[in-house]
N, C-alpha and C. Protein backbone atom coordinates (compact mmCIF):
# COMPACT_ATOMS: atom_id res chain seq x y z
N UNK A 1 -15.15 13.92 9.04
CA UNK A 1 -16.13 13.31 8.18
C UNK A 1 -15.48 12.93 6.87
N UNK A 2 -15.65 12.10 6.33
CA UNK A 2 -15.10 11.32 5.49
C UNK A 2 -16.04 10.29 4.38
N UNK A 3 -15.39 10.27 3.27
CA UNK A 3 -16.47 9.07 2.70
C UNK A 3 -15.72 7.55 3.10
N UNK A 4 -14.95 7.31 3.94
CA UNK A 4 -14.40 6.05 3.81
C UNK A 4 -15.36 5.60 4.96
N UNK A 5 -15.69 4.37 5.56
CA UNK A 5 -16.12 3.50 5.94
C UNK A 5 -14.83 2.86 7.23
N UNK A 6 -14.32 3.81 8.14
CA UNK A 6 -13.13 3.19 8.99
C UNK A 6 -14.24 2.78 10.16
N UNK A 7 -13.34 1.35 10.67
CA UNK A 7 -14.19 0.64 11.69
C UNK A 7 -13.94 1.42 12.86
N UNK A 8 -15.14 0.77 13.34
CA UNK A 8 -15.76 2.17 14.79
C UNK A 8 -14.81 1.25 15.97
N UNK A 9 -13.56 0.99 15.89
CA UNK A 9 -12.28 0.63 17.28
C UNK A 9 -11.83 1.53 17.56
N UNK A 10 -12.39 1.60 18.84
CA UNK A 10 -11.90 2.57 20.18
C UNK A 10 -10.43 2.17 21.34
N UNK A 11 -10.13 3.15 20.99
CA UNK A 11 -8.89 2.71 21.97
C UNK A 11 -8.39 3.83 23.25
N UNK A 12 -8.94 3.25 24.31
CA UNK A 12 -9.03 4.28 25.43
C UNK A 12 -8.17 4.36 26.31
N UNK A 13 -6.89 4.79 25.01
CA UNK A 13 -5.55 5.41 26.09
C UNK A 13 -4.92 6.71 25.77
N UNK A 14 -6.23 7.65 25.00
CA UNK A 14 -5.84 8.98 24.35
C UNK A 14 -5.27 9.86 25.17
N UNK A 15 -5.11 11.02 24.49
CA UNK A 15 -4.18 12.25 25.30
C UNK A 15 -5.08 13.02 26.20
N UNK A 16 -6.39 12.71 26.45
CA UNK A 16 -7.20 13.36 27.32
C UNK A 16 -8.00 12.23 27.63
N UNK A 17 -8.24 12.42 28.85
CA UNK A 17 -9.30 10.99 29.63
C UNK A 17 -10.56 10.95 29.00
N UNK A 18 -11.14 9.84 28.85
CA UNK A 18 -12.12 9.47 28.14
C UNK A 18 -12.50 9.71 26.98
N UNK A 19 -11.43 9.80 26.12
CA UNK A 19 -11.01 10.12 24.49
C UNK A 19 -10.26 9.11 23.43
N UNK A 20 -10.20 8.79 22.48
CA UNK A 20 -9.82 7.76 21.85
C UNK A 20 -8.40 8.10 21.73
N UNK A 21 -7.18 7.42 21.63
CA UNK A 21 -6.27 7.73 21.19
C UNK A 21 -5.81 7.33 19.60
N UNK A 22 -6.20 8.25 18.90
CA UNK A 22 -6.01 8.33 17.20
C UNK A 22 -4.58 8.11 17.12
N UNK A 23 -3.78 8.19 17.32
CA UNK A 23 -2.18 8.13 17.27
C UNK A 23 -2.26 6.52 17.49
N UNK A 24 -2.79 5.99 18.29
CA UNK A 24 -2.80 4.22 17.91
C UNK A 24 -3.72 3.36 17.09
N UNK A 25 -4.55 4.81 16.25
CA UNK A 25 -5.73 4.27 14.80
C UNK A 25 -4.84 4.69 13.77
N UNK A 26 -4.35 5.66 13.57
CA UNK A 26 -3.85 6.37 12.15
C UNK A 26 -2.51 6.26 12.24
N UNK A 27 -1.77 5.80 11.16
CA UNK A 27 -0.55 5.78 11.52
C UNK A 27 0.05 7.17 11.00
N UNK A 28 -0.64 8.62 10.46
CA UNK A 28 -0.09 9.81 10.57
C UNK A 28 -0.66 10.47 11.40
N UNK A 29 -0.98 10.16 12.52
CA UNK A 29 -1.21 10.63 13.74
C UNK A 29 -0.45 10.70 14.91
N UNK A 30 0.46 12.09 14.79
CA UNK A 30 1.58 11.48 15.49
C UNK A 30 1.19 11.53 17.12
N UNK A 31 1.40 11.39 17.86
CA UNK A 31 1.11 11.71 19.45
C UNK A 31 2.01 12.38 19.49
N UNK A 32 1.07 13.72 20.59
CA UNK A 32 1.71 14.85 20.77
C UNK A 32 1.75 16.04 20.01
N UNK A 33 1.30 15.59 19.25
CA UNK A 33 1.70 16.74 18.25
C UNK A 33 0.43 17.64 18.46
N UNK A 34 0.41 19.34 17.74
CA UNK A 34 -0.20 20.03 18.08
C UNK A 34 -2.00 20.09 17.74
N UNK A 35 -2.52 19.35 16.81
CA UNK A 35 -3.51 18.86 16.35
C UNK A 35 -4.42 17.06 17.21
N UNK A 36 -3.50 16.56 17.70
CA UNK A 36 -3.80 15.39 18.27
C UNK A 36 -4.91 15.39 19.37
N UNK A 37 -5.09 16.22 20.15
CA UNK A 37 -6.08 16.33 20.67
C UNK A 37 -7.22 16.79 20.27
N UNK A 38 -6.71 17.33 19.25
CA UNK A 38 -8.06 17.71 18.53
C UNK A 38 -8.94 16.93 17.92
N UNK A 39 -7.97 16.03 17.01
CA UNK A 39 -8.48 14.46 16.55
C UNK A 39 -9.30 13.51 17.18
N UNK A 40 -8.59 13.76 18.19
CA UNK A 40 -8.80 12.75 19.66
C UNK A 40 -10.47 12.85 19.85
N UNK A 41 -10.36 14.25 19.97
CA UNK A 41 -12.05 14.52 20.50
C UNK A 41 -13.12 14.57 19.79
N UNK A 42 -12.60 14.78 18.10
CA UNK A 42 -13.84 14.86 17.33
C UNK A 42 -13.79 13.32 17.02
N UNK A 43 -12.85 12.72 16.77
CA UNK A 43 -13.33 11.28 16.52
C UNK A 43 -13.50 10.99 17.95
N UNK A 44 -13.48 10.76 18.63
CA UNK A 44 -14.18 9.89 19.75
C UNK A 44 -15.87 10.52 19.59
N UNK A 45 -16.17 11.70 19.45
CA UNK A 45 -17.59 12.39 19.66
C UNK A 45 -18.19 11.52 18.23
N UNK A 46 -17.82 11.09 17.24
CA UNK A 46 -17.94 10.31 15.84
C UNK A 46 -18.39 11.78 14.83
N UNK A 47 -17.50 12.65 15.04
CA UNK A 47 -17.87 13.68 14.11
C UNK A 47 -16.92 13.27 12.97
N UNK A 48 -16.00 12.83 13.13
CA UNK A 48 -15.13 12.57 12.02
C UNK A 48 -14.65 11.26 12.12
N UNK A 49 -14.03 10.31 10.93
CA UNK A 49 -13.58 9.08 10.84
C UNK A 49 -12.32 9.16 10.28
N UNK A 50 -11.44 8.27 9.37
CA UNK A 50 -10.50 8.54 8.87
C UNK A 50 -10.90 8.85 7.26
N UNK A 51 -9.52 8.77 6.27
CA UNK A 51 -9.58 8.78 5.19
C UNK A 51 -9.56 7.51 4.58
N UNK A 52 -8.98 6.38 5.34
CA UNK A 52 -9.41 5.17 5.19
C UNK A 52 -8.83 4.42 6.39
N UNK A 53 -8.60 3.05 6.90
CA UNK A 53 -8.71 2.57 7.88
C UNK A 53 -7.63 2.91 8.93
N UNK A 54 -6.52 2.97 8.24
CA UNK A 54 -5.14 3.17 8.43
C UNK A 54 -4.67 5.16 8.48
N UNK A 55 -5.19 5.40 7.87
CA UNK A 55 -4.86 7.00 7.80
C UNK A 55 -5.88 8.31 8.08
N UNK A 56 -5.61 9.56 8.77
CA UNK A 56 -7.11 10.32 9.18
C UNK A 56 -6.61 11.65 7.67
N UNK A 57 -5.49 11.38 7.36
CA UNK A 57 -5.29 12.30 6.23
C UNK A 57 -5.48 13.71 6.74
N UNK A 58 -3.79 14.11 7.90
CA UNK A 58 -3.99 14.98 8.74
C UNK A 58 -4.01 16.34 7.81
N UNK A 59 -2.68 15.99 6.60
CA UNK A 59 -2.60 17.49 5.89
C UNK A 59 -3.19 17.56 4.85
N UNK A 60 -4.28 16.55 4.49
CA UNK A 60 -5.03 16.39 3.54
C UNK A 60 -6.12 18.09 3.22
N UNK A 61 -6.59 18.64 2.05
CA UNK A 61 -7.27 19.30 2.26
C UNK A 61 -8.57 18.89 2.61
N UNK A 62 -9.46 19.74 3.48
CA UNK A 62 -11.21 18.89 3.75
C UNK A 62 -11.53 19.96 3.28
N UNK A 63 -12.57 19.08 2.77
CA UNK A 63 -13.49 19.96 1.46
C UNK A 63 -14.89 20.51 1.92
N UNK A 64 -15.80 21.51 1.06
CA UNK A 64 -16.98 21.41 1.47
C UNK A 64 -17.88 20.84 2.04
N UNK A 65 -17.97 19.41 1.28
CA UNK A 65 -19.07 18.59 1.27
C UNK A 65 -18.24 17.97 2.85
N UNK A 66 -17.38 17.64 2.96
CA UNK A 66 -16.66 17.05 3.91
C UNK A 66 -17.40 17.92 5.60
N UNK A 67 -16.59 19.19 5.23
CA UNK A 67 -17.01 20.11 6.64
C UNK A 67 -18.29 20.52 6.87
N UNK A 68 -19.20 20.71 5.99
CA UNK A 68 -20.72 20.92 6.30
C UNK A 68 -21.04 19.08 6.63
N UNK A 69 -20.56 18.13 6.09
CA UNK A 69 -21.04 16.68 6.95
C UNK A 69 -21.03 16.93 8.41
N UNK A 70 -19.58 17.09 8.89
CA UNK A 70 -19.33 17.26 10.25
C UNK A 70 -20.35 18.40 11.41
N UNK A 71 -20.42 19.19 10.15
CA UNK A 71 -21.00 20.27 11.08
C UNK A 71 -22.74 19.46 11.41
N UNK A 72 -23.73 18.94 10.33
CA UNK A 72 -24.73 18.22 10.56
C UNK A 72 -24.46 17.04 11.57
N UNK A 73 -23.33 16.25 11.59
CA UNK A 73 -23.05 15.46 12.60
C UNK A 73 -23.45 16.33 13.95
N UNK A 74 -22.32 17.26 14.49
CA UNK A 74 -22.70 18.00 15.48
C UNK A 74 -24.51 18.45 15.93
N UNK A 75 -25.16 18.72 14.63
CA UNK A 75 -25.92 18.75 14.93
C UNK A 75 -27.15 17.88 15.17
N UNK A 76 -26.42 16.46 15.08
CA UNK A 76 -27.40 15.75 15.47
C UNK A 76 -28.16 15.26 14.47
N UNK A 77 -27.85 15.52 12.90
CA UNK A 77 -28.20 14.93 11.51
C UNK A 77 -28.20 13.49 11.65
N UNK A 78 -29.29 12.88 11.17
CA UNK A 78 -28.49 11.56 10.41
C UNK A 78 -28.41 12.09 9.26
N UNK A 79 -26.73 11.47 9.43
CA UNK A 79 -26.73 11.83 7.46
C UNK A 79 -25.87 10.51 6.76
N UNK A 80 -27.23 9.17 7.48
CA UNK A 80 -26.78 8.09 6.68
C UNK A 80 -27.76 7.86 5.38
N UNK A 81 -28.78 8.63 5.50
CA UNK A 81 -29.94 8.56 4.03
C UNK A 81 -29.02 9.25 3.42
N UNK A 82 -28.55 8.92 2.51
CA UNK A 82 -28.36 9.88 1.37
C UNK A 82 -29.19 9.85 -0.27
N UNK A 83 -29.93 8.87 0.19
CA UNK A 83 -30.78 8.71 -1.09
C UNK A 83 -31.98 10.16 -1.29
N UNK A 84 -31.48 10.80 -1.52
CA UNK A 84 -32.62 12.22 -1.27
C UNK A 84 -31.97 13.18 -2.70
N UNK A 85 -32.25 13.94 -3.03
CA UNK A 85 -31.79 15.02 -3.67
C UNK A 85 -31.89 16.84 -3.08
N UNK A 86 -30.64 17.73 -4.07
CA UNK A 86 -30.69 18.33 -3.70
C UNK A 86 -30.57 19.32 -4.40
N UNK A 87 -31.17 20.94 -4.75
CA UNK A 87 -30.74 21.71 -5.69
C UNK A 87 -29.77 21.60 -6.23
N UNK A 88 -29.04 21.60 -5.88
CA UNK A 88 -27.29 21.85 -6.94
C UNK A 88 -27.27 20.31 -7.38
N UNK A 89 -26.91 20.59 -9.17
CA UNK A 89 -26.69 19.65 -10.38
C UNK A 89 -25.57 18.96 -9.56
N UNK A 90 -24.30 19.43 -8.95
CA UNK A 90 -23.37 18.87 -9.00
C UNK A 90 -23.45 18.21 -7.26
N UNK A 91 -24.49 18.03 -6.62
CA UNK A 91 -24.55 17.06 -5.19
C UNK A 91 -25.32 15.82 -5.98
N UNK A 92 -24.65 14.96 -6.46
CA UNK A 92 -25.60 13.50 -6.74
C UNK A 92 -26.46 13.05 -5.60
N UNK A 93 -27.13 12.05 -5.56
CA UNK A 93 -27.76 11.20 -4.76
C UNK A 93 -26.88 10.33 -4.65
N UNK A 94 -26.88 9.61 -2.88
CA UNK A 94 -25.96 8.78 -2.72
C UNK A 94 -24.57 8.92 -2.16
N UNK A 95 -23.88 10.16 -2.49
CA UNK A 95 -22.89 10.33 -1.75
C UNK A 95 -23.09 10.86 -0.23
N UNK A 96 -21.26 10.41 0.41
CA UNK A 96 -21.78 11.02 1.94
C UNK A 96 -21.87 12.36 2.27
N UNK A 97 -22.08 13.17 1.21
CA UNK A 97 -22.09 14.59 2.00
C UNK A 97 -24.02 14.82 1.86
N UNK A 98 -24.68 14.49 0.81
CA UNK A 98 -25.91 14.84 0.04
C UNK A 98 -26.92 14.94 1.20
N UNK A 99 -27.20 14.31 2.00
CA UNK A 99 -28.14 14.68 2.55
C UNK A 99 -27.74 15.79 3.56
N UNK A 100 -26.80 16.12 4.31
CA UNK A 100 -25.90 16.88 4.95
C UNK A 100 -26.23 18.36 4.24
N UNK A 101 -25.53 18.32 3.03
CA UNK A 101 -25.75 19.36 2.06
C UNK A 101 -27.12 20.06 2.01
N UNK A 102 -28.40 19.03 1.99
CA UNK A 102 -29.83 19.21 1.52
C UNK A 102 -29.77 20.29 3.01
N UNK A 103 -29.75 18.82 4.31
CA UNK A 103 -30.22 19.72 5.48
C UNK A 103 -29.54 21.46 5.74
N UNK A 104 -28.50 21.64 5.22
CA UNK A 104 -27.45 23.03 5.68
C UNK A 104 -28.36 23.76 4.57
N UNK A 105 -28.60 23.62 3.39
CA UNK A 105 -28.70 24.32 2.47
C UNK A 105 -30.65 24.50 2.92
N UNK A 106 -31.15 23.80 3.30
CA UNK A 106 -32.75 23.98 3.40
C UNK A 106 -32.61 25.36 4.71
N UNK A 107 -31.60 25.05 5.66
CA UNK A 107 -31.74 25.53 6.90
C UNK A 107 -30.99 26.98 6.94
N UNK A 108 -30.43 27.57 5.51
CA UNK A 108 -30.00 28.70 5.28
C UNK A 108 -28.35 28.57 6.44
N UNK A 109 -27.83 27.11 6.28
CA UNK A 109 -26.39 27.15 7.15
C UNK A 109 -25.23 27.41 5.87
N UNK A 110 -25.95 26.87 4.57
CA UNK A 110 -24.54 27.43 3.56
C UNK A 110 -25.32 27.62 2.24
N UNK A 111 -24.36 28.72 1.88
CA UNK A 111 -25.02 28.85 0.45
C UNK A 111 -24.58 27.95 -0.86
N UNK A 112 -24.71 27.89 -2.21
CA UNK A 112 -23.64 27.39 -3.45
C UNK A 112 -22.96 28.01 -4.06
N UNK A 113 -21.81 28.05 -4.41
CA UNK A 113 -20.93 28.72 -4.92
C UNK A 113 -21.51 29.21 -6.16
N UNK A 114 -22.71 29.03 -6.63
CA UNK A 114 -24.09 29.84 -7.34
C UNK A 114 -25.21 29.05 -7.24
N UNK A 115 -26.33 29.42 -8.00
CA UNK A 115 -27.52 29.32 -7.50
C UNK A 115 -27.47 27.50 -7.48
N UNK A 116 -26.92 26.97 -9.07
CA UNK A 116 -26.64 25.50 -8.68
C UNK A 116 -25.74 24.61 -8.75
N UNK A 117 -24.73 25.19 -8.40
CA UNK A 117 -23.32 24.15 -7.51
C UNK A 117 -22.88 24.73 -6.38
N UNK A 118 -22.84 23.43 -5.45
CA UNK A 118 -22.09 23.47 -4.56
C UNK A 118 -20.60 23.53 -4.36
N UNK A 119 -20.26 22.77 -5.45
CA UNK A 119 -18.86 22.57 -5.34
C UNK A 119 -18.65 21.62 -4.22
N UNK A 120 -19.33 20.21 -3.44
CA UNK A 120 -18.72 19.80 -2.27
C UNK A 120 -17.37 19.19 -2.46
N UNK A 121 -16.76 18.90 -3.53
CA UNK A 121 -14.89 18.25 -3.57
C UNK A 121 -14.55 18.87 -3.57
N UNK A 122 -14.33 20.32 -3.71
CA UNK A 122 -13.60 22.15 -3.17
C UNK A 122 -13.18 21.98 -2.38
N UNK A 123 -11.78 22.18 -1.76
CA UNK A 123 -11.35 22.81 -0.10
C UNK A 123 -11.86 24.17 0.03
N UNK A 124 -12.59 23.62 1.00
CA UNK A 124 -13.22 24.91 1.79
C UNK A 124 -12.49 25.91 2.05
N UNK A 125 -12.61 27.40 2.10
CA UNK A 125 -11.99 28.48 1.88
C UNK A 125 -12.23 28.94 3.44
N UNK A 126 -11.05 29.53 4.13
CA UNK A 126 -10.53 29.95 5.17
C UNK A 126 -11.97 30.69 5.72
N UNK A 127 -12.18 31.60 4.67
CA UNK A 127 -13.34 32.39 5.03
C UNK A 127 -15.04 31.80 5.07
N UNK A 128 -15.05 30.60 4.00
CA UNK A 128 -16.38 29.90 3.96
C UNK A 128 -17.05 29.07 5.07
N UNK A 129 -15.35 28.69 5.58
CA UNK A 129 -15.44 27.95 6.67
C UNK A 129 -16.18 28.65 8.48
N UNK A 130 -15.60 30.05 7.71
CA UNK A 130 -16.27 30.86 9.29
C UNK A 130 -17.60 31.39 8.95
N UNK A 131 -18.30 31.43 7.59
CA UNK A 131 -19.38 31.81 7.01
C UNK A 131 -20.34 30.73 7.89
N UNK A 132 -19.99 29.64 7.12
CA UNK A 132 -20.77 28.32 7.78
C UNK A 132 -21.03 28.02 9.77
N UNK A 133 -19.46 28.05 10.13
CA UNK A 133 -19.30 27.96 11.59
C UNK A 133 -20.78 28.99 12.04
N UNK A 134 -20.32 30.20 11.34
CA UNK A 134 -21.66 31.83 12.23
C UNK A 134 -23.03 31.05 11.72
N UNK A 135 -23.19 30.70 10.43
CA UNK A 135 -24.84 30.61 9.87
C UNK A 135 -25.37 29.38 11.33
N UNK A 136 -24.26 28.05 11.36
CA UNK A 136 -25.00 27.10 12.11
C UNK A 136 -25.45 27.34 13.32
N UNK A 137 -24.21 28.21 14.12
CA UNK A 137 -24.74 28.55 15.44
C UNK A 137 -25.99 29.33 15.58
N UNK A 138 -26.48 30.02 14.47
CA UNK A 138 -27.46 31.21 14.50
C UNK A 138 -28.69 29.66 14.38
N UNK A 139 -28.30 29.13 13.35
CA UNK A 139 -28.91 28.14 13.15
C UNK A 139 -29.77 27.34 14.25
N UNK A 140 -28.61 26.86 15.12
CA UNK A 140 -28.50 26.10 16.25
C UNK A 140 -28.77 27.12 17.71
N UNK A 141 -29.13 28.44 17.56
CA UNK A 141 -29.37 29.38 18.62
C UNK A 141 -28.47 28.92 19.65
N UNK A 142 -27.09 29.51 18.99
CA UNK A 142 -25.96 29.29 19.70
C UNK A 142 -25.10 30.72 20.10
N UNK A 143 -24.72 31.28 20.80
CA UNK A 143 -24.16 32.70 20.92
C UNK A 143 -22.69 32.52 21.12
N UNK A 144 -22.03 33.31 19.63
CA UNK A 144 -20.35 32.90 20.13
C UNK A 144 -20.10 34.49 20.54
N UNK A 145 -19.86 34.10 22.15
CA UNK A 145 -19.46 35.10 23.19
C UNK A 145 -18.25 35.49 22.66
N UNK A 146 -17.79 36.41 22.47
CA UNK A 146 -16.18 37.69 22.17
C UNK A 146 -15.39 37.15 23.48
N UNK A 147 -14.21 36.48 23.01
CA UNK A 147 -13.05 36.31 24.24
C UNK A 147 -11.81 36.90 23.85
N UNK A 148 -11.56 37.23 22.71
CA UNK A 148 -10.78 38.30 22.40
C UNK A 148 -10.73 39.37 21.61
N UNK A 149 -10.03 40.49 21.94
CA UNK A 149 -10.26 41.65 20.94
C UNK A 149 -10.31 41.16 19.71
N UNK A 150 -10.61 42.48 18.81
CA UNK A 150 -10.57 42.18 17.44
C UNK A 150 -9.26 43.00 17.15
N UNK A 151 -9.21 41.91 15.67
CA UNK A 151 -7.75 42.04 15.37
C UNK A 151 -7.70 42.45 14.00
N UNK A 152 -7.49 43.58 13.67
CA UNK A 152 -7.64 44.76 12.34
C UNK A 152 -6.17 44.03 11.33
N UNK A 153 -7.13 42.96 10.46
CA UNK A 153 -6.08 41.93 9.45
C UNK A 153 -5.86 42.93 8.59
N UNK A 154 -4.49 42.69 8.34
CA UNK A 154 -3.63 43.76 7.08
C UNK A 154 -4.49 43.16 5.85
N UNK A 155 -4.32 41.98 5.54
CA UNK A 155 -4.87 41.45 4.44
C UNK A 155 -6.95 41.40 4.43
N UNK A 156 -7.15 42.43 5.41
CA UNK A 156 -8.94 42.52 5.44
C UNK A 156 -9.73 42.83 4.10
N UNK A 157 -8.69 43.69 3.43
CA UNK A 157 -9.71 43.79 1.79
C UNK A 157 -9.81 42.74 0.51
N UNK A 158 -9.12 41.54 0.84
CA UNK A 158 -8.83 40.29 0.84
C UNK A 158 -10.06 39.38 1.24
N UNK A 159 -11.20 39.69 2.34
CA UNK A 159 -12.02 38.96 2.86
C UNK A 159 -13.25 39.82 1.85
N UNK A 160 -13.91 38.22 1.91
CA UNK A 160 -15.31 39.04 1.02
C UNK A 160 -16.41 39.23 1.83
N UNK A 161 -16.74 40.45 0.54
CA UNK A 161 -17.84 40.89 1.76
C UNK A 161 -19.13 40.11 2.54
N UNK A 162 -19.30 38.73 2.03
CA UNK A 162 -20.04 37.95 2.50
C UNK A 162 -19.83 37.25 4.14
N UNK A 163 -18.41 37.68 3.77
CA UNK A 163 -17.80 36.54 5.15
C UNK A 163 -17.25 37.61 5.99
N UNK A 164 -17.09 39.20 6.04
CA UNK A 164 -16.28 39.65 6.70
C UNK A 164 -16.54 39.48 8.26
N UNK A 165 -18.55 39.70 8.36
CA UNK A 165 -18.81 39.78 10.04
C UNK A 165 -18.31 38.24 10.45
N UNK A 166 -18.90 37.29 9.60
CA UNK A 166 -18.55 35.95 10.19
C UNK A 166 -16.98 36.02 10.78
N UNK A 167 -15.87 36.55 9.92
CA UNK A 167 -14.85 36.26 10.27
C UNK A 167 -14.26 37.11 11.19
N UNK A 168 -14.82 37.90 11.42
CA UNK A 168 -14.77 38.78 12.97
C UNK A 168 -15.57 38.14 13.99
N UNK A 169 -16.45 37.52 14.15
CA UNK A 169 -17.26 37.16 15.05
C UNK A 169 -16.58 35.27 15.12
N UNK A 170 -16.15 34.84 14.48
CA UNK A 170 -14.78 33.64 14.76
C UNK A 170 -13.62 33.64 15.97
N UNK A 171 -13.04 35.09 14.72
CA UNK A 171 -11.76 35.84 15.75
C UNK A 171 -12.24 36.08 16.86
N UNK A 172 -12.75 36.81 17.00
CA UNK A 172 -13.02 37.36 18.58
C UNK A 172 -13.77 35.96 19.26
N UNK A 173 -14.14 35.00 18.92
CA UNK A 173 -14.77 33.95 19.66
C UNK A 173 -13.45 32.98 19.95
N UNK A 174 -12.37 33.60 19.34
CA UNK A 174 -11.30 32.41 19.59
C UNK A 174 -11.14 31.33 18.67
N UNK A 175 -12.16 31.24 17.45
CA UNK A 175 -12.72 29.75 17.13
C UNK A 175 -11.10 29.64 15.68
N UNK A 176 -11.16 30.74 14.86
CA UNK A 176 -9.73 31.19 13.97
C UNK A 176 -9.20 31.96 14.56
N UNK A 177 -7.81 31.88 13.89
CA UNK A 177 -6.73 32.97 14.35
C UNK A 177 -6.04 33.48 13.24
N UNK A 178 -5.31 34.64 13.06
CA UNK A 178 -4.19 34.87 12.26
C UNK A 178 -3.08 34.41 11.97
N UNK A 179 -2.52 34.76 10.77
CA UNK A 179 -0.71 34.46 10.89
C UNK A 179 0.36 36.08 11.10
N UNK A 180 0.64 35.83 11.73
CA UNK A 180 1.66 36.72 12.30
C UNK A 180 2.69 37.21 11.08
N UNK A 181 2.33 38.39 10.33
CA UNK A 181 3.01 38.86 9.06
C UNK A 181 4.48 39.62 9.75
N UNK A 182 4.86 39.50 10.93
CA UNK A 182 5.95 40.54 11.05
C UNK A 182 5.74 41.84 11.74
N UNK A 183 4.35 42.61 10.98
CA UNK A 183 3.94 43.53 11.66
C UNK A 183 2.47 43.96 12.25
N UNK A 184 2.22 42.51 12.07
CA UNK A 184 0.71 42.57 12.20
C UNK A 184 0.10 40.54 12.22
N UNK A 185 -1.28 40.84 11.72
CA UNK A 185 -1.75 39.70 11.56
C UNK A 185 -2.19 39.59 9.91
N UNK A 186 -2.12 38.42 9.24
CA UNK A 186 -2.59 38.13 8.17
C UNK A 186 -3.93 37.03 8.54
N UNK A 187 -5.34 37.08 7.60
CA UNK A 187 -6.13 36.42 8.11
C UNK A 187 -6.28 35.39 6.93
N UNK A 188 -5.42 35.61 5.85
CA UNK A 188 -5.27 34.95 4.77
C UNK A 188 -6.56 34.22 4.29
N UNK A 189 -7.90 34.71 3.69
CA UNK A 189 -9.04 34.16 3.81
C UNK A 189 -9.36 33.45 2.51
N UNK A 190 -8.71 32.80 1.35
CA UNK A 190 -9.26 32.21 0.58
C UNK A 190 -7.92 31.14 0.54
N UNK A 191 -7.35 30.86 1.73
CA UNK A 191 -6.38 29.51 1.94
C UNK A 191 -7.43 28.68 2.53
N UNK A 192 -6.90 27.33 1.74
CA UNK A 192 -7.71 26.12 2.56
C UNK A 192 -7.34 25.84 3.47
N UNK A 193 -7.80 24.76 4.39
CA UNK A 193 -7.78 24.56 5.80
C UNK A 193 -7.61 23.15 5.18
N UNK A 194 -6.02 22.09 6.33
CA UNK A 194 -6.25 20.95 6.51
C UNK A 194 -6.97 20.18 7.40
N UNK A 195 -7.08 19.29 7.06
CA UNK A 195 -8.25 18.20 8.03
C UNK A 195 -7.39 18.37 9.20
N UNK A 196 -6.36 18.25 9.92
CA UNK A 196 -5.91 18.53 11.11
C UNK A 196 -6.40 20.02 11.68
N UNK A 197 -6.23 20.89 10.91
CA UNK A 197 -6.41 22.65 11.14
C UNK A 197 -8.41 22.37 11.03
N UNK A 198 -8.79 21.77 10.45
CA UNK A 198 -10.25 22.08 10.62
C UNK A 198 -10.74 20.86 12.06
N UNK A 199 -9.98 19.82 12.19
CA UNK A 199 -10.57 19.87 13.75
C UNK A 199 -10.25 20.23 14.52
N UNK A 200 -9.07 21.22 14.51
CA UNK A 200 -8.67 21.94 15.81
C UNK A 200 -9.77 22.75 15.70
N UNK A 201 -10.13 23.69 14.57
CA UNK A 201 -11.30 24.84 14.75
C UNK A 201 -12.58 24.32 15.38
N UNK A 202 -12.88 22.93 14.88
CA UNK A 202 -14.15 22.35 15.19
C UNK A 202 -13.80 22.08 16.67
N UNK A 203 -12.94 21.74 17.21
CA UNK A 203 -12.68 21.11 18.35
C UNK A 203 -13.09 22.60 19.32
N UNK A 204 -12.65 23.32 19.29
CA UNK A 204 -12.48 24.74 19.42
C UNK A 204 -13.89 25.00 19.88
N UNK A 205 -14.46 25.09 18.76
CA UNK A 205 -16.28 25.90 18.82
C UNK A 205 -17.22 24.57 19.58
N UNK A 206 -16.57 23.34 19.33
CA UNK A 206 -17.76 22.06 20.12
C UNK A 206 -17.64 22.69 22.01
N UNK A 207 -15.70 22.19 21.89
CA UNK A 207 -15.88 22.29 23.08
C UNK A 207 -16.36 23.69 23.75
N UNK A 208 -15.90 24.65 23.60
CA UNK A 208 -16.50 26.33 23.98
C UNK A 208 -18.09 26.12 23.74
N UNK A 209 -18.47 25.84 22.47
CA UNK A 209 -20.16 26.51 22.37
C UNK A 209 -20.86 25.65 22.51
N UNK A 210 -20.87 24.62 22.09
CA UNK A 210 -21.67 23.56 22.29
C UNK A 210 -21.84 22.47 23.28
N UNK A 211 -20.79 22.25 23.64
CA UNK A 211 -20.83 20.70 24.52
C UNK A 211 -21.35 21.32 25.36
């Protein structure tokens, strides 16, 4: 999800059958590479577009307002009104996240970084991101089934206490993972996520929970 306006050309010779191939839309899209299918599937589903016609802005950071868009996409939002308002001073009217924002925030899918800002130009925080993923599915009466153990992060007193179940109930759904510290796992929870790393996650939870 994006505020740019990239034209809706499909090109149906992607890395998975009946998927767009982004590597012949974006020219930092490399084919093959470990994120490409991921691309592949959320833009073909139109959850995401580029950063502008030519580029999907793989290591770009995606921001709040950005990843709660996508997530209302999934759910079937229009979130081409944006002429609406919304508690937080800092969501104008008019931009592409605002109505997105209104619907997550009416529907108890995200909170504001206080009572009134959102912060949507923020890169979303490792951990906000699995806050949001748990609220929508609960949202969306979605059940993310445990496919792997849980994994006791060295860096766990690091996660806040808002996000800790979410980010156990991620892990074990498969949807995030750790980084491998040497002797353990790090869950590193207030690193941002790039737009490549957030549609692999999204790609992740559509295809498993939703589709």
């Amino acid at each position: 999800c994006t505020k740019c306006s990239a034209p809706d050309t499909r090109v149906k010779t992607g890395s998975a059958k009946g998927h767009d191939d982004t590597s012949k839309i974006f020219s930092d899209v490399k084919a093959g590479k470990w994120y490409q299918k991921a691309i592949d599937y959320n833009y073909t589903h139109k959850f995401v577009s580029g950063m502008s016609k030519t580029e999907f802005g793989v290591d770009s950071q995606i921001t709040r307002g950005q990843f709660i868009t996508i997530l209302a996409r999934i759910a079937g939002v229009d979130t081409s009104n944006n002429n609406v308002t919304t508690k937080f001073s800092d969501v104008k009217t008019g931009k592409f996240f605002t109505n997105a924002i209104k619907w997550a925030s009416e529907n108890k899918i995200v909170n504001g970084i206080s009572e009134t800002e959102f912060k949507p130009d923020t890169p979303i925080q490792r951990q906000q991101l699995c806050v949001m993923i748990v609220n929508f599915a609960k949202h969306q009466k979605i059940e993310l089934k445990a496919v792997e153990t849980a994994i006791s992060f060295k860096d766990a007193t690091a996660i806040g206490n808002y996000a800790k179940e979410a980010v156990k109930i991620c892990q074990m759904a498969d949807i995030v993972n750790g980084y491998a510290n040497g002797t353990g796992f790090d869950f590193k929870p207030a690193n941002t996520a790039s737009r490549a790393e957030a549609a692999q996650i999204l790609y992740k939870f559509h295809k498993d929970f939703v589709a």
